[in-house]
Protein backbone atom coordinates (compact mmCIF):
# COMPACT_ATOMS: atom_id res chain seq x y z
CA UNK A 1 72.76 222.40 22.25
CA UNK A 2 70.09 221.18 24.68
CA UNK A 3 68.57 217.47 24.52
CA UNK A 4 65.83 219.03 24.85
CA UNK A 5 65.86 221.00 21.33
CA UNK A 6 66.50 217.78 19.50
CA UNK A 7 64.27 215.85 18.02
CA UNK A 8 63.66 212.08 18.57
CA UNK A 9 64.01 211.37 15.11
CA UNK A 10 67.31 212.32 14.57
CA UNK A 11 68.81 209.91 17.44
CA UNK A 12 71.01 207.66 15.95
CA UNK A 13 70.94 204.02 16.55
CA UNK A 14 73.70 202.50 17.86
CA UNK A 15 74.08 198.90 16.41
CA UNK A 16 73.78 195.98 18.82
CA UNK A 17 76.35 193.32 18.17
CA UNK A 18 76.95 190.29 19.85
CA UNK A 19 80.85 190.04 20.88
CA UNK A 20 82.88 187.30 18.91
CA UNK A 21 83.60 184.33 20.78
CA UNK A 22 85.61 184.53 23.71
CA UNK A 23 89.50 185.54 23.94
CA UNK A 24 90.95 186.51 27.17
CA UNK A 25 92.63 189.49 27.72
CA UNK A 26 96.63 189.04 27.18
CA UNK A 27 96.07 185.56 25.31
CA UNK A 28 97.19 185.15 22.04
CA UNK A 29 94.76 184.93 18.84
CA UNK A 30 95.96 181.46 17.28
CA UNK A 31 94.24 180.09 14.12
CA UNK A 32 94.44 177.20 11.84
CA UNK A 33 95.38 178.02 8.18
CA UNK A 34 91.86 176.80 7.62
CA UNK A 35 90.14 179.24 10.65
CA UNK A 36 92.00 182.16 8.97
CA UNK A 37 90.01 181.09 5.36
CA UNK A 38 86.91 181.66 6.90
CA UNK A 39 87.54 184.47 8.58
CA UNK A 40 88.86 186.21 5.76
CA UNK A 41 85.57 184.76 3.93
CA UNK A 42 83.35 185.81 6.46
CA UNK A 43 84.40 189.10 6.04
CA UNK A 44 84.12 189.24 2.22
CA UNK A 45 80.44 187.99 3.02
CA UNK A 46 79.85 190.96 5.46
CA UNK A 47 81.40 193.62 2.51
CA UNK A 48 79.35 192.00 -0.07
CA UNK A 49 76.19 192.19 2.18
CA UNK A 50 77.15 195.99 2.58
CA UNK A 51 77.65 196.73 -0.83
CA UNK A 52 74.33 195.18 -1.37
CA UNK A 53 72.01 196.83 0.55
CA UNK A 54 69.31 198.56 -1.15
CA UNK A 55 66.47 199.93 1.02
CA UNK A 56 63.88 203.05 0.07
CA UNK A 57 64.39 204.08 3.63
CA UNK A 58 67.35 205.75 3.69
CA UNK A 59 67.31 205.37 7.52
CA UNK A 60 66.66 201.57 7.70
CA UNK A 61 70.10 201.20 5.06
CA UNK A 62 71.90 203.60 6.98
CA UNK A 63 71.03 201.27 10.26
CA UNK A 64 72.05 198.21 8.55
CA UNK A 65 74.82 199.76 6.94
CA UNK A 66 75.80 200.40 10.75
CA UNK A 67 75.53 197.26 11.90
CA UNK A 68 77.48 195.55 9.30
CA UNK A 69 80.30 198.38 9.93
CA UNK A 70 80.09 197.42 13.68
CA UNK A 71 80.73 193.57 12.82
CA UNK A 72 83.20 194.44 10.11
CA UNK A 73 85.36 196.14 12.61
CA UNK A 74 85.16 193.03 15.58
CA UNK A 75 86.11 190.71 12.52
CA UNK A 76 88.65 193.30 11.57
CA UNK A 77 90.43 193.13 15.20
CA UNK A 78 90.33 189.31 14.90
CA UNK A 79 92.23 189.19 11.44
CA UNK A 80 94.74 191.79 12.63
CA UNK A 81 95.87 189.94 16.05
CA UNK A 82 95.20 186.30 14.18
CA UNK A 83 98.80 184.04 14.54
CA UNK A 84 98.38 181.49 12.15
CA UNK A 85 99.99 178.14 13.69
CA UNK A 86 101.12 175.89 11.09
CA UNK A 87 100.03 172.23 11.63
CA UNK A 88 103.23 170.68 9.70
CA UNK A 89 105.49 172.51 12.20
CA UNK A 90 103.81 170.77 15.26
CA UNK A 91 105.53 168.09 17.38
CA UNK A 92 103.93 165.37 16.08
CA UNK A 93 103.90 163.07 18.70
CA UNK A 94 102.32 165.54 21.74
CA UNK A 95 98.73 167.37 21.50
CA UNK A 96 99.35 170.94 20.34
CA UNK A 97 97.70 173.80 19.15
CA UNK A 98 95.71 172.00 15.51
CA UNK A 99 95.97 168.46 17.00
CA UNK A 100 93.43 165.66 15.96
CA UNK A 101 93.02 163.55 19.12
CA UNK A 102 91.28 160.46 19.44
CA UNK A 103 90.13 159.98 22.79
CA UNK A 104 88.87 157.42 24.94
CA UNK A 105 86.48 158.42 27.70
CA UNK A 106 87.49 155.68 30.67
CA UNK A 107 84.17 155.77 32.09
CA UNK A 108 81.93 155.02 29.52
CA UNK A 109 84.67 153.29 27.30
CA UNK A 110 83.21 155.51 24.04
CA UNK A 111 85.83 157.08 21.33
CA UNK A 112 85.57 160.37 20.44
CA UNK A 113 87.72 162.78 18.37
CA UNK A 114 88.63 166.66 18.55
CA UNK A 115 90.60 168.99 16.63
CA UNK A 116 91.83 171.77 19.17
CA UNK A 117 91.30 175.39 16.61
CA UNK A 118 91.16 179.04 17.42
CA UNK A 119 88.28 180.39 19.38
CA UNK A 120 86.39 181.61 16.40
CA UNK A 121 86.96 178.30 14.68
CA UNK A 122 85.33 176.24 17.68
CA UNK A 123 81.93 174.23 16.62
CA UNK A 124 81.49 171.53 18.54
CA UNK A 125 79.36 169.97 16.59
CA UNK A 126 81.94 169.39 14.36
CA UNK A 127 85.06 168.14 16.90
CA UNK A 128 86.42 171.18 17.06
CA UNK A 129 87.53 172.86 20.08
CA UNK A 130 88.96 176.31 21.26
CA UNK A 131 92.04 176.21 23.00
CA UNK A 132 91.03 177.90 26.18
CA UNK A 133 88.40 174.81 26.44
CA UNK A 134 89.15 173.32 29.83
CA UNK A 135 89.32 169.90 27.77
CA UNK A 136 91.75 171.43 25.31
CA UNK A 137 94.23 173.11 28.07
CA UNK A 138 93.85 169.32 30.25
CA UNK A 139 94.87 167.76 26.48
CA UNK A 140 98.11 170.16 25.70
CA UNK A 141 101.39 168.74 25.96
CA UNK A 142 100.06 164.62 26.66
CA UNK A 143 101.37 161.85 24.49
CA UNK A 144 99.49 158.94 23.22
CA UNK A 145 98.87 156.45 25.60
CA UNK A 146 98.58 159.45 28.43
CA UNK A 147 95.93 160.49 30.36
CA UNK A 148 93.84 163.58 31.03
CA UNK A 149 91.31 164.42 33.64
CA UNK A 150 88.87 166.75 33.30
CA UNK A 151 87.56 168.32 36.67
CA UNK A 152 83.82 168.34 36.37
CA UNK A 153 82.17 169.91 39.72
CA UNK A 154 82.20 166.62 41.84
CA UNK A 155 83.66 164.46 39.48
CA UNK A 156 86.62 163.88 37.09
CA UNK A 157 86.24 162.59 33.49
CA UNK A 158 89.40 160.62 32.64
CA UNK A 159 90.35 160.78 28.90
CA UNK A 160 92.90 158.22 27.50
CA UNK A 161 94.63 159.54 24.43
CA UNK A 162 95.00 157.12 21.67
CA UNK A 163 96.20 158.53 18.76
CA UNK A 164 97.65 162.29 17.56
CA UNK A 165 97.17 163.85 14.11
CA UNK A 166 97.89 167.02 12.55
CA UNK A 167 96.16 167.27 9.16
């Protein structure tokens, strides 16, 4: 049939949805036992919302019904490919995938610490990291009492390890 013998009321919308956070092609999807909680809860939250739509537009449900679908099936794909990397089975004494590190930025002598986590689990608000961070992939395999530079456009940030902690 023609395009021009259909109406523009009958076009479907196709959902918009922002793309999950960043995995490279070809890398693997590691999580923390405690990333793969929350995504399994966020998608229980995303079915629940979909069960509980209720609109008197039947168009306006059926679009946010759509959306939700489109979400559902990104969060899906993350679940599926998710390797769950258990913290106990970590060398203990080297940064590795679920580390705590406390860190001591040589320049500025301040302490901070990071837990390296699956992309989806990053927040950096809350010390977590992804481990495709540049800070994360200088950190991987260093000891306490190593160091770690961070290129930064002109400059390097030096990063002192001082302790190691899987929890």
């Amino acid at each position: 049939m023609s395009r021009g013998f259909v109406k523009e009321d009958d076009q479907e919308e196709i959902p918009i949805v922002p793309p999950r956070a960043d995995l490279p092609e070809g890398v693997a999807n590691y999580v923390t036992r405690v990333g793969m909680t929350e995504l399994l809860s966020e998608r229980q939250m995303l079915v629940d919302e979909k069960n509980k739509l209720n609109s008197s537009n039947e168009d306006e449900k059926r679009i946010a019904s759509n959306h939700i679908i489109a979400k559902l099936q990104l969060l899906d794909h993350r679940i599926a490919t998710a390797r769950i990397v258990e913290l106990n089975e970590q060398t203990p004494c080297e940064i590795r995938f679920g580390a705590h590190i406390k860190l001591k930025i040589e320049a500025s002598k301040k302490i901070q610490i990071f837990q390296i986590v699956g992309v989806d689990e990053a927040d950096i608000s809350k010390g977590k990291i992804s481990f495709t961070s540049p800070l994360a992939r200088a950190l991987i395999n260093k000891k306490v009492g190593d160091k770690a530079i961070l290129k930064r456009g002109l400059e390097n940030l030096v990063f002192e390890i001082l302790d190691i902690a899987y929890s």
